[in-house]
C-alpha atoms as a PDB file:
ATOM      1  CA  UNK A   1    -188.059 147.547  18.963  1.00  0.00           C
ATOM      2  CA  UNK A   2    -186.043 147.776  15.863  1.00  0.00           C
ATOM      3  CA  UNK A   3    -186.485 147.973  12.310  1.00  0.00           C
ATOM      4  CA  UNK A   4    -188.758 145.368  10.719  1.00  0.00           C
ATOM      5  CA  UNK A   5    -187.068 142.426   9.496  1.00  0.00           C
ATOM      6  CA  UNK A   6    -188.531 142.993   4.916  1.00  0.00           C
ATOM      7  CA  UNK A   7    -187.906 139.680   4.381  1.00  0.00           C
ATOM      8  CA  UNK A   8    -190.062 138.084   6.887  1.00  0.00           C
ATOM      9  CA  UNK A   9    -192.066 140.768   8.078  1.00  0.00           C
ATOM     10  CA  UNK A  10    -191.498 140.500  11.443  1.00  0.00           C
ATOM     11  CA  UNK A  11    -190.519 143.225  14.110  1.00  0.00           C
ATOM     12  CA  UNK A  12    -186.839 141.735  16.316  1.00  0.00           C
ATOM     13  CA  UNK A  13    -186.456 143.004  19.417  1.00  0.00           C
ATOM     14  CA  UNK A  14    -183.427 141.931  21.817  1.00  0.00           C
ATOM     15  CA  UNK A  15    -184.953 139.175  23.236  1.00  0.00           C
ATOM     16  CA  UNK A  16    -188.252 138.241  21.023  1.00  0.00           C
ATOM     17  CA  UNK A  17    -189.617 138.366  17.345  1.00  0.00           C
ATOM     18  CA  UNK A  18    -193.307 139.975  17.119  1.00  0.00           C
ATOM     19  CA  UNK A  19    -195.664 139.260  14.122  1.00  0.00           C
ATOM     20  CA  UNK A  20    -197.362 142.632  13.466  1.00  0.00           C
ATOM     21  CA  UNK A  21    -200.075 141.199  11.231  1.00  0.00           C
ATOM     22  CA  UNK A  22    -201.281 138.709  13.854  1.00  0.00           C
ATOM     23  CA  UNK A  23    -200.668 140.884  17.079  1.00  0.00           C
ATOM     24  CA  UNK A  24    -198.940 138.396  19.151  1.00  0.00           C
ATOM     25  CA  UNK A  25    -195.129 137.878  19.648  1.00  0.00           C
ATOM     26  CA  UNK A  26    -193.670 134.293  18.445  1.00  0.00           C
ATOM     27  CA  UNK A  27    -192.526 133.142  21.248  1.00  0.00           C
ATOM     28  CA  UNK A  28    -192.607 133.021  25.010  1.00  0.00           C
ATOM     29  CA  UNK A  29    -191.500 135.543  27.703  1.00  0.00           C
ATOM     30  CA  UNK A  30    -187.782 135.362  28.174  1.00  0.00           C
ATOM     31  CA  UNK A  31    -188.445 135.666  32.075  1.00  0.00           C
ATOM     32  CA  UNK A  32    -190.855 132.313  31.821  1.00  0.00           C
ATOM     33  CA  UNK A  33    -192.132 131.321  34.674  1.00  0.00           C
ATOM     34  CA  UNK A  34    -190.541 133.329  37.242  1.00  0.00           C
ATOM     35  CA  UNK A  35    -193.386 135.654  36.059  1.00  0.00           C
ATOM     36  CA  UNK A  36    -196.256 133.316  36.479  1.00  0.00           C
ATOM     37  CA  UNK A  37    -198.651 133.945  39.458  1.00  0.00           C
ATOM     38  CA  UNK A  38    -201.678 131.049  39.832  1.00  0.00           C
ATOM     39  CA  UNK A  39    -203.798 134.041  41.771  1.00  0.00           C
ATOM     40  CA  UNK A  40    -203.388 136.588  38.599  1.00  0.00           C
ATOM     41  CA  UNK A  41    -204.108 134.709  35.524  1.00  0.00           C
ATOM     42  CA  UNK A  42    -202.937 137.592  33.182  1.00  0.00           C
ATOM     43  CA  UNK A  43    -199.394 136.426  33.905  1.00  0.00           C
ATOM     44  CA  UNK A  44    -200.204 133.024  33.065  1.00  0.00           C
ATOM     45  CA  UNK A  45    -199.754 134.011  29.267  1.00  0.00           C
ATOM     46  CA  UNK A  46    -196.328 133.498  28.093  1.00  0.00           C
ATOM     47  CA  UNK A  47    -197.112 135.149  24.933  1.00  0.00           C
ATOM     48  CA  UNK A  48    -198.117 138.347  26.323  1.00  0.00           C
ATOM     49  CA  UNK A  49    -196.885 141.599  26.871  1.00  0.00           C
ATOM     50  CA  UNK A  50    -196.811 143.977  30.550  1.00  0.00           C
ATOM     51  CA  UNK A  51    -200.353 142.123  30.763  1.00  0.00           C
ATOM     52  CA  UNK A  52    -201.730 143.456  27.483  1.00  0.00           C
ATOM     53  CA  UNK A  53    -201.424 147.335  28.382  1.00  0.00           C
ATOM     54  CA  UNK A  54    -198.284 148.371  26.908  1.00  0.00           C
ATOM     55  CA  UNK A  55    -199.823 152.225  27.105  1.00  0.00           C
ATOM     56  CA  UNK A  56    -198.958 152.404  31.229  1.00  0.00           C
ATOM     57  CA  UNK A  57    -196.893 149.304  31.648  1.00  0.00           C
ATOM     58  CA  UNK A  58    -193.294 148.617  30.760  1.00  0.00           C
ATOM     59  CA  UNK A  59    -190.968 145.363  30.686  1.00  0.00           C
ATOM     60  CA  UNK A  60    -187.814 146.125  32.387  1.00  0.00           C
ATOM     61  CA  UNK A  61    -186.508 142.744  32.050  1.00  0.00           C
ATOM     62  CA  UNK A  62    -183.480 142.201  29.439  1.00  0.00           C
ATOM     63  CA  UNK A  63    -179.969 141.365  30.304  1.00  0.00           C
ATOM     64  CA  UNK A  64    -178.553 144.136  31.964  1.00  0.00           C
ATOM     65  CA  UNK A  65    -178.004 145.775  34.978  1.00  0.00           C
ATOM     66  CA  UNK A  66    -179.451 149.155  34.636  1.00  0.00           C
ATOM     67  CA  UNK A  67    -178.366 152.618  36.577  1.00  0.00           C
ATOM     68  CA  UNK A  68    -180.603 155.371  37.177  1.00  0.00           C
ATOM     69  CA  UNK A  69    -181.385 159.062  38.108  1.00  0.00           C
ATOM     70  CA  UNK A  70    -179.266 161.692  36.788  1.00  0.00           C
ATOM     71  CA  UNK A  71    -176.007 161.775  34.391  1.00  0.00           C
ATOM     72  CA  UNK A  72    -173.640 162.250  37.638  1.00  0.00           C
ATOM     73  CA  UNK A  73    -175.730 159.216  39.694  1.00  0.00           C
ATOM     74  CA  UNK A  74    -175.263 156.759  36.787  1.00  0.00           C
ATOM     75  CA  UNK A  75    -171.423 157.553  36.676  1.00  0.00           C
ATOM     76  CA  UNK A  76    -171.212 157.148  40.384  1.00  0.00           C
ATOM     77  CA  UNK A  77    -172.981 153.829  40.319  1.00  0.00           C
ATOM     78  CA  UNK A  78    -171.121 152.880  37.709  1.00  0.00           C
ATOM     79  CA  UNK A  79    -167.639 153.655  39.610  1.00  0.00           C
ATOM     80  CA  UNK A  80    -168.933 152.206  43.004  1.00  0.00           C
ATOM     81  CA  UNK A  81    -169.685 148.794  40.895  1.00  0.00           C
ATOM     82  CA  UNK A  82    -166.744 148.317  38.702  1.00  0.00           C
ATOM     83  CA  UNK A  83    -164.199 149.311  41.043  1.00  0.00           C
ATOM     84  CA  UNK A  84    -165.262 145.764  42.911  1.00  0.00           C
ATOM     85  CA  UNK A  85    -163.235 144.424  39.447  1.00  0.00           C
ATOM     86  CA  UNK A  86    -160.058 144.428  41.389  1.00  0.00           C
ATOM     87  CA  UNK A  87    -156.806 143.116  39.186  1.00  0.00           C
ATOM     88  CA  UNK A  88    -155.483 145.651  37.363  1.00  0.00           C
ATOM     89  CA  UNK A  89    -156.863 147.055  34.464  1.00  0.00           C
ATOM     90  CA  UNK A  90    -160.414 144.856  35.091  1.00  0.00           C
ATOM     91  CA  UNK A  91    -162.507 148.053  35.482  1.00  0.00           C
ATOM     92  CA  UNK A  92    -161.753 149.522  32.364  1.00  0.00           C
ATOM     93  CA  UNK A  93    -163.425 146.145  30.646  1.00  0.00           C
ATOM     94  CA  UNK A  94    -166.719 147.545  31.500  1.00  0.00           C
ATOM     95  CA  UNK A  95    -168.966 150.390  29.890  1.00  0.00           C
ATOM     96  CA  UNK A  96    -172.661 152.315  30.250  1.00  0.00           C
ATOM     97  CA  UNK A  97    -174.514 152.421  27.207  1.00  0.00           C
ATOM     98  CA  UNK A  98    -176.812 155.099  27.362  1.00  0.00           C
ATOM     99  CA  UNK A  99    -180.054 154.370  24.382  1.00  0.00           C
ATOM    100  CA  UNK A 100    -181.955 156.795  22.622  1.00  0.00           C
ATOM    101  CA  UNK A 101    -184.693 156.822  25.851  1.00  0.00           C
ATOM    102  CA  UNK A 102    -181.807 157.871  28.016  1.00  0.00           C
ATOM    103  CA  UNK A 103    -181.870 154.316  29.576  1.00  0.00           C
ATOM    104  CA  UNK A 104    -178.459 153.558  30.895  1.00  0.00           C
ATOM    105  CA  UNK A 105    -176.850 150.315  31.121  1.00  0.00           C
ATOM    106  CA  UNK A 106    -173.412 148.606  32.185  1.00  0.00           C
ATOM    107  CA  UNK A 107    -172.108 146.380  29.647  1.00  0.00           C
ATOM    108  CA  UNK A 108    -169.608 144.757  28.881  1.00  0.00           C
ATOM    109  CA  UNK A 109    -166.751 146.106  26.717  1.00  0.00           C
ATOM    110  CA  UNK A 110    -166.033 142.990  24.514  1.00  0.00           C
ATOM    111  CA  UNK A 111    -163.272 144.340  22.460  1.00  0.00           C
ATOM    112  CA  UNK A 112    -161.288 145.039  25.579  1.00  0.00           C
ATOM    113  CA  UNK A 113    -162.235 142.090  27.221  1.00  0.00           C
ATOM    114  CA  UNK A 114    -161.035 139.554  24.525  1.00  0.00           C
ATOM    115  CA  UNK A 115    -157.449 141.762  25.051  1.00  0.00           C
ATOM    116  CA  UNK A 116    -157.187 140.811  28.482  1.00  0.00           C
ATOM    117  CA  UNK A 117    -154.610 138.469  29.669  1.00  0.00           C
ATOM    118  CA  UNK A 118    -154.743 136.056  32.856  1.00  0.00           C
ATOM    119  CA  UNK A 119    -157.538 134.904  35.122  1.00  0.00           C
ATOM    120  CA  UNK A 120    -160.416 137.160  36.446  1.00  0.00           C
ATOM    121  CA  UNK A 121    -161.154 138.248  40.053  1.00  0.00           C
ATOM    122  CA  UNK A 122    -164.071 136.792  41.573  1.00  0.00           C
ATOM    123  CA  UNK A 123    -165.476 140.402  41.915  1.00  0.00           C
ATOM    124  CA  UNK A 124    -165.381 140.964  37.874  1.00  0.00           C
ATOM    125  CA  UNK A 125    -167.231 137.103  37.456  1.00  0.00           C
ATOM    126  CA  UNK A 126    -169.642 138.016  39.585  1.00  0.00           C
ATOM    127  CA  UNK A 127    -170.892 141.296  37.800  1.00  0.00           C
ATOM    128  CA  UNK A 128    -170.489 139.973  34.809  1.00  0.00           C
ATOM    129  CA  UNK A 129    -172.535 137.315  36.315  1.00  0.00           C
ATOM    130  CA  UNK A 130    -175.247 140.290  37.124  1.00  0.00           C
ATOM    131  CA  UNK A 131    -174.979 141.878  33.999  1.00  0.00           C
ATOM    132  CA  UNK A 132    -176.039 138.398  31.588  1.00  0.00           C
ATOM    133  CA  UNK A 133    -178.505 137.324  34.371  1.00  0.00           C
ATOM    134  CA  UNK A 134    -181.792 137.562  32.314  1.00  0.00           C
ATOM    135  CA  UNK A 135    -184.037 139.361  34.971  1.00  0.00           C
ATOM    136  CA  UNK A 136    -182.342 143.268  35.489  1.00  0.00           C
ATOM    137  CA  UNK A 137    -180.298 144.642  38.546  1.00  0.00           C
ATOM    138  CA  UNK A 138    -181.302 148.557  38.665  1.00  0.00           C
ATOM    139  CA  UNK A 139    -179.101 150.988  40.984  1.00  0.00           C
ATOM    140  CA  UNK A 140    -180.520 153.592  42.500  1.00  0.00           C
ATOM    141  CA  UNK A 141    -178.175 156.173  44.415  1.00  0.00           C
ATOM    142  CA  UNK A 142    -180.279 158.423  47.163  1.00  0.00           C
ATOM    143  CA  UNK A 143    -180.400 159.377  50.876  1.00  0.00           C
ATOM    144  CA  UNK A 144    -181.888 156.348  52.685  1.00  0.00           C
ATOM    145  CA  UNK A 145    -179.400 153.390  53.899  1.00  0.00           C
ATOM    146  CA  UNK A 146    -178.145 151.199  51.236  1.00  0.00           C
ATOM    147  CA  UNK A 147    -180.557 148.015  50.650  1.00  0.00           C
ATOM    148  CA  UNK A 148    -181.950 145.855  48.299  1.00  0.00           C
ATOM    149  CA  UNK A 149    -185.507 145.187  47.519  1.00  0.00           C
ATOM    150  CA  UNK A 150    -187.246 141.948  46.772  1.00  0.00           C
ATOM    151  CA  UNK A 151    -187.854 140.244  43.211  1.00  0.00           C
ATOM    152  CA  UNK A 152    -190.898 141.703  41.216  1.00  0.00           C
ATOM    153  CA  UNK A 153    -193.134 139.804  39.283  1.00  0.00           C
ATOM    154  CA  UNK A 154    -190.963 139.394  36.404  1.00  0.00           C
ATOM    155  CA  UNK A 155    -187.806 138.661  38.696  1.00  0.00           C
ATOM    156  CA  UNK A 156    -186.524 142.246  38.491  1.00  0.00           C
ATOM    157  CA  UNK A 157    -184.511 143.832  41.750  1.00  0.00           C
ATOM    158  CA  UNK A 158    -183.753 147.417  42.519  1.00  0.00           C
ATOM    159  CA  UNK A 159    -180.628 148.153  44.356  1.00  0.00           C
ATOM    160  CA  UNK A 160    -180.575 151.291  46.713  1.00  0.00           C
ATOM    161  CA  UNK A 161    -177.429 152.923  47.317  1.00  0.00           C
ATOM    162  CA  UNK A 162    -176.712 155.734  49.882  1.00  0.00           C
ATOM    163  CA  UNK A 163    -175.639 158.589  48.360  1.00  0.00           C
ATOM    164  CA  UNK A 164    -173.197 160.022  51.154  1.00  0.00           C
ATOM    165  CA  UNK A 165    -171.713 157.659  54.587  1.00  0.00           C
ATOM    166  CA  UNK A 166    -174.824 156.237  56.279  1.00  0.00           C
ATOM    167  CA  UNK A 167    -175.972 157.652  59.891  1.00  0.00           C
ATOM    168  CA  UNK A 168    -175.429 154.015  61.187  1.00  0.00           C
ATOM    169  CA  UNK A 169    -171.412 153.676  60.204  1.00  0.00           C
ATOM    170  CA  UNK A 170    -170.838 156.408  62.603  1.00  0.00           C
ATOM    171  CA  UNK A 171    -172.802 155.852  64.863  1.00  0.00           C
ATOM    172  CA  UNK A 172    -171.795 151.850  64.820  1.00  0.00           C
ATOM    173  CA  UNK A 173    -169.150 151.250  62.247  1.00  0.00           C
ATOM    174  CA  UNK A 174    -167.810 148.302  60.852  1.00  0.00           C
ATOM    175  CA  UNK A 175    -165.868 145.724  62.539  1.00  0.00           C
ATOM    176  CA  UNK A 176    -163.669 142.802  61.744  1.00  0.00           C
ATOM    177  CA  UNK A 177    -163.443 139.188  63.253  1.00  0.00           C
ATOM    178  CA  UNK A 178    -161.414 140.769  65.965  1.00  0.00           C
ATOM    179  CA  UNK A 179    -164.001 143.644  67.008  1.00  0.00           C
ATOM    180  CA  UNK A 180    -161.417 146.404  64.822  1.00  0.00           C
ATOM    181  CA  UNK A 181    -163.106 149.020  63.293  1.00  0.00           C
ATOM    182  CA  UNK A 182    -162.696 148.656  59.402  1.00  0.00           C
ATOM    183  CA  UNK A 183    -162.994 150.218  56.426  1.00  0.00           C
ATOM    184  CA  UNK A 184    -166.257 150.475  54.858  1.00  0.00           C
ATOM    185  CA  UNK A 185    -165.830 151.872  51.007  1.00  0.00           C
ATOM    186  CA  UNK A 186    -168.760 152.858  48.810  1.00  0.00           C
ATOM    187  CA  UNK A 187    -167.288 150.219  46.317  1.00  0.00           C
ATOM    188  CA  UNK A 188    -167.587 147.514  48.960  1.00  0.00           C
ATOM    189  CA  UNK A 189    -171.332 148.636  50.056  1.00  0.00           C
ATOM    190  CA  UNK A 190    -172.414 148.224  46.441  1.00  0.00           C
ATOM    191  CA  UNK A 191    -170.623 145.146  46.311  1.00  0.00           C
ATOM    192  CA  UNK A 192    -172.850 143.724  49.024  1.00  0.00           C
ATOM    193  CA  UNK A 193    -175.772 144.711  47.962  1.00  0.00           C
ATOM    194  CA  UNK A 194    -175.799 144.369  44.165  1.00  0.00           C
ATOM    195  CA  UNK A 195    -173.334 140.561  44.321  1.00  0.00           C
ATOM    196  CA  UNK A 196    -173.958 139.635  47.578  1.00  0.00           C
ATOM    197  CA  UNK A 197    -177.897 140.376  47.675  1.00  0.00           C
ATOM    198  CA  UNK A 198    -179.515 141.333  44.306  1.00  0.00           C
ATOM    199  CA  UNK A 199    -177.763 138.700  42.309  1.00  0.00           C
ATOM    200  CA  UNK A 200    -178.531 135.691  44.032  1.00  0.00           C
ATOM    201  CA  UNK A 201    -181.929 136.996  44.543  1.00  0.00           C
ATOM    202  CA  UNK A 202    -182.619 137.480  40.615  1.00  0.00           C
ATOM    203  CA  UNK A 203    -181.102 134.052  40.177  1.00  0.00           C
ATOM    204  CA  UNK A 204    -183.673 132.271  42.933  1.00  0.00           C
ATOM    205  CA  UNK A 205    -180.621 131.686  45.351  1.00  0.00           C
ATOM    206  CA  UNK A 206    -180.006 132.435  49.015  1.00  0.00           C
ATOM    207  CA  UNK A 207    -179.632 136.120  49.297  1.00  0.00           C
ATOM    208  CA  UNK A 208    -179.614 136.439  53.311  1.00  0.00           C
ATOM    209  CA  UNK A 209    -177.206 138.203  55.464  1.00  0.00           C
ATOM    210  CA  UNK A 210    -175.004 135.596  55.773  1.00  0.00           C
ATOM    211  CA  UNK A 211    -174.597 135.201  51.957  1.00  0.00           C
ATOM    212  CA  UNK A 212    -173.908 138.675  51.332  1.00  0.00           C
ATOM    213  CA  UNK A 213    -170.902 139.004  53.997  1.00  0.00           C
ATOM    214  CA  UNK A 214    -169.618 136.060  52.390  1.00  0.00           C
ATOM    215  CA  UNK A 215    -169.637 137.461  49.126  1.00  0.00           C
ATOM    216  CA  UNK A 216    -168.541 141.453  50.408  1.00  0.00           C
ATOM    217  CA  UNK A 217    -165.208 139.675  52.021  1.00  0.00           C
ATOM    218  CA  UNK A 218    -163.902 137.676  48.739  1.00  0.00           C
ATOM    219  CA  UNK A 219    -164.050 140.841  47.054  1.00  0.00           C
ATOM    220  CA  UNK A 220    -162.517 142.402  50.536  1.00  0.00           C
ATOM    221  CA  UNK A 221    -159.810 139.802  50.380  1.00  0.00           C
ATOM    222  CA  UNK A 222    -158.941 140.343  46.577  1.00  0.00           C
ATOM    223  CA  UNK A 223    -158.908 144.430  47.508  1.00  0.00           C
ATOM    224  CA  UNK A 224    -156.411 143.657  50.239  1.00  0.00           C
ATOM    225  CA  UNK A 225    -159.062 144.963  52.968  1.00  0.00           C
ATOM    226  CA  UNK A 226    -159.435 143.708  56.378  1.00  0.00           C
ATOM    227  CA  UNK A 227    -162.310 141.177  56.660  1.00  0.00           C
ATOM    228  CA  UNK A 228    -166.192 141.789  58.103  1.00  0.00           C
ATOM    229  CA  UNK A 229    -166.675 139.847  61.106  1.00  0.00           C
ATOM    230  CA  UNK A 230    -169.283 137.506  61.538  1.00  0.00           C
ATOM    231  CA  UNK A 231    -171.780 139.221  63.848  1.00  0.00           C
ATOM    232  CA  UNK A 232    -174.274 141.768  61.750  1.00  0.00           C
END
């Protein structure tokens, strides 16, 4: 929430404008429908907000993909994501915003951007792609195999990431079209996961197995890596 507006009396907030003398915001969830579900009817209110019980509840949604745990994690997230911007210079267009909550954020830095000369890489449309997608993208680093969750209630996804190389690449690593073993970077892994799987699934899209490889060997291609075969 931010200042109130003196003029009109009204409180903005990044993605709605609430009247504080009638109790109600002015307009309509941002996330819409993709909330509603016909067996809970407290999400069939469009002018609501977390269900009426702001005290235990919050609304993650906004336009952002958000990164988690501790200072060191967010930077590491950070890295593993933007490094899947692959022409030169392309990761350096993107930022964390940290707010006064400690909330982290990657944005995008707009003053760099508008310096940039020459067409984008598909991996730098994409996350931009996941960063102005209205429902939010949070990465999680930790122990447990790198996966993606399903959509929430408001459209939200969480991203896990493994921390260190996953028991399964060594014990079955990678391979490419022509049974090689391949490389398997962290950058790549998050590329999967958070452009290949959490993106399309925030947007309503495929998000299967299939879609993901496709997605994890553009940016493979545009990094100069070899290819991931087609059995998973």
């Amino acid at each position: 929430m931010r200042e109130r507006d003196q003029e009109s009396g009204l409180d903005p907030t990044p993605n709605r404008m609430y009247a504080s003398q009638y109790g109600r915001w002015l307009t309509p969830d941002p996330a819409g429908t993709k909330a509603v579900t016909l067996t809970d009817p407290q999400t069939w209110n469009m002018y609501a907000y977390v269900r009426n019980n702001p005290t235990t509840l919050t609304d993650p949604s906004g336009l952002e993909v958000a990164l988690s745990g501790s200072d060191a994690d967010k930077q590491e997230e950070k890295k593993r994501m933007v490094a899947n911007a692959s022409k030169r210079g392309e990761a350096a267009l993107f930022k964390t915003v940290t707010d006064k909550n400690g909330k982290a954020t990657l944005v995008l830095d707009k003053e760099k951007a508008s310096d940039f000369k020459g067409k984008h890489s598909t991996g730098y449309n994409l996350l931009l792609k996941a960063i102005d997608a209205k429902p939010t993208i949070t990465v999680q680093l930790g122990e447990e195999d790198s996966k993606t969750g399903p959509r929430d209630a408001a459209g939200n996804v969480t991203v896990h990431l493994a921390r260190n190389v996953a028991p399964i690449d060594v014990i079955a690593p990678l391979r490419g079209f022509d049974g090689q073993v391949i490389p398997n970077p962290f950058n790549i892994i998050a590329g999967h996961e958070v452009l290949g799987h959490a993106l399309p699934r925030i947007l309503g899209l495929p998000s299967d197995q299939e879609t993901a490889i496709n997605v994890e060997n553009e940016l493979r291609r545009e990094q100069g890596l070899p290819l991931r075969g087609s059995e998973y």
